[in-house]
Protein backbone atom coordinates (compact mmCIF):
# COMPACT_ATOMS: atom_id res chain seq x y z
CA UNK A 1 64.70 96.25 113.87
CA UNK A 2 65.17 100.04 115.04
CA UNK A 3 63.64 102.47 112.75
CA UNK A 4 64.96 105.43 111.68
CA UNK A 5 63.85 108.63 110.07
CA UNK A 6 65.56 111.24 108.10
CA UNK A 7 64.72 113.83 105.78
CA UNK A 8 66.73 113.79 102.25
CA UNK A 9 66.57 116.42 99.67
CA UNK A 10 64.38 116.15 96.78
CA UNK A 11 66.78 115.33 94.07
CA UNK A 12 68.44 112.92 96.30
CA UNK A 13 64.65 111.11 97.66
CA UNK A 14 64.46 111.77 93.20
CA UNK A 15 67.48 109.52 93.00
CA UNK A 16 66.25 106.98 95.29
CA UNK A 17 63.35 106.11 93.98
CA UNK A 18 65.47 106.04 90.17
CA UNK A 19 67.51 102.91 92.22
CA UNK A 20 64.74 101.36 93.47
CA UNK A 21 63.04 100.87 90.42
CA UNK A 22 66.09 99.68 88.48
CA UNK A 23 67.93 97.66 91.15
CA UNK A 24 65.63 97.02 94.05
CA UNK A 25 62.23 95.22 95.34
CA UNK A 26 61.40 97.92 97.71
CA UNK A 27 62.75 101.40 99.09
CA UNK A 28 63.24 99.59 102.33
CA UNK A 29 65.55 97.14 100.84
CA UNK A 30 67.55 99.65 99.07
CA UNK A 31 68.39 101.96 101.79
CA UNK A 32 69.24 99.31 103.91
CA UNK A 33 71.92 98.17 101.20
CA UNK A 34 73.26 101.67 100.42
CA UNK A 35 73.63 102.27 104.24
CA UNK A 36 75.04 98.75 104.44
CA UNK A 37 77.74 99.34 101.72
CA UNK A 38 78.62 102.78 102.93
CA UNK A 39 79.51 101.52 106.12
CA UNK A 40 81.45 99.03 104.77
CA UNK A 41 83.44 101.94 102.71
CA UNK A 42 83.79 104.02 105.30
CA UNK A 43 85.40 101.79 107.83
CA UNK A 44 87.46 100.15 105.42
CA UNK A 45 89.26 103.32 104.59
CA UNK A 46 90.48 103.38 108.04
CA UNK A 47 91.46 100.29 108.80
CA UNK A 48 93.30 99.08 105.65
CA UNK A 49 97.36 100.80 105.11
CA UNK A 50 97.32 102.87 101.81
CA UNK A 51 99.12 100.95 99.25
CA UNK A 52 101.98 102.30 98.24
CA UNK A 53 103.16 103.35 95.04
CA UNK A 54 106.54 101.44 94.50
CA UNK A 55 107.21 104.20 91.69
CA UNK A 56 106.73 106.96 94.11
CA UNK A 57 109.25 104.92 96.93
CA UNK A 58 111.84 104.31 94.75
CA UNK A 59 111.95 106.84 92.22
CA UNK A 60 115.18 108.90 93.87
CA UNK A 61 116.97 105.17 93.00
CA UNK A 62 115.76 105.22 89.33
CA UNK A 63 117.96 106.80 86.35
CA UNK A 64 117.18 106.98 82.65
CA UNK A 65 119.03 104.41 81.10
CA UNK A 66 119.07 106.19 77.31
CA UNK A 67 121.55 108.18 79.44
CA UNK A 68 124.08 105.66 81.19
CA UNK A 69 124.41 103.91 84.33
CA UNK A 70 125.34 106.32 87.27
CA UNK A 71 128.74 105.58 87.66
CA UNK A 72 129.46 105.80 83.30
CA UNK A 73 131.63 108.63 83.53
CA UNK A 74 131.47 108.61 79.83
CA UNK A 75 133.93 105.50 79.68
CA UNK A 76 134.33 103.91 77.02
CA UNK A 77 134.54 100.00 76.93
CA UNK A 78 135.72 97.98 74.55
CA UNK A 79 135.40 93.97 73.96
């Protein structure tokens, strides 16, 4: 495996070692999942569409109806 070396800031190298001792066996094992996950984030915000917000789309077609249809003209109909 390549090895890599970076240097982190101390609250973040603080936060590390918080995960490690809550979620992880080792620090090795931990940064290899966080890099593993980011990764995974990152690329899948660029290759999945946005979703679309059907609300947002359609919302010009919409009308309140507590007010009438579009075309009630104030017509009034009787059965």
């Amino acid at each position: 495996m390549p090895m890599v070396e970076i240097e982190i800031p101390d609250e973040v190298r603080s936060e590390l070692e918080h995960l490690v001792d809550e979620e992880f066996m080792n620090q090795e094992e931990a940064i290899e999942q966080l890099l593993r996950e980011g990764l995974r984030t990152y690329t899948r915000e660029f290759d999945e569409p946005e979703a679309t917000d059907l609300s947002e789309e359609y919302a010009s077609n919409m009308w309140d109806t507590a007010e009438g249809t579009p075309t009630d003209e104030g017509d009034d109909y009787t059965l």
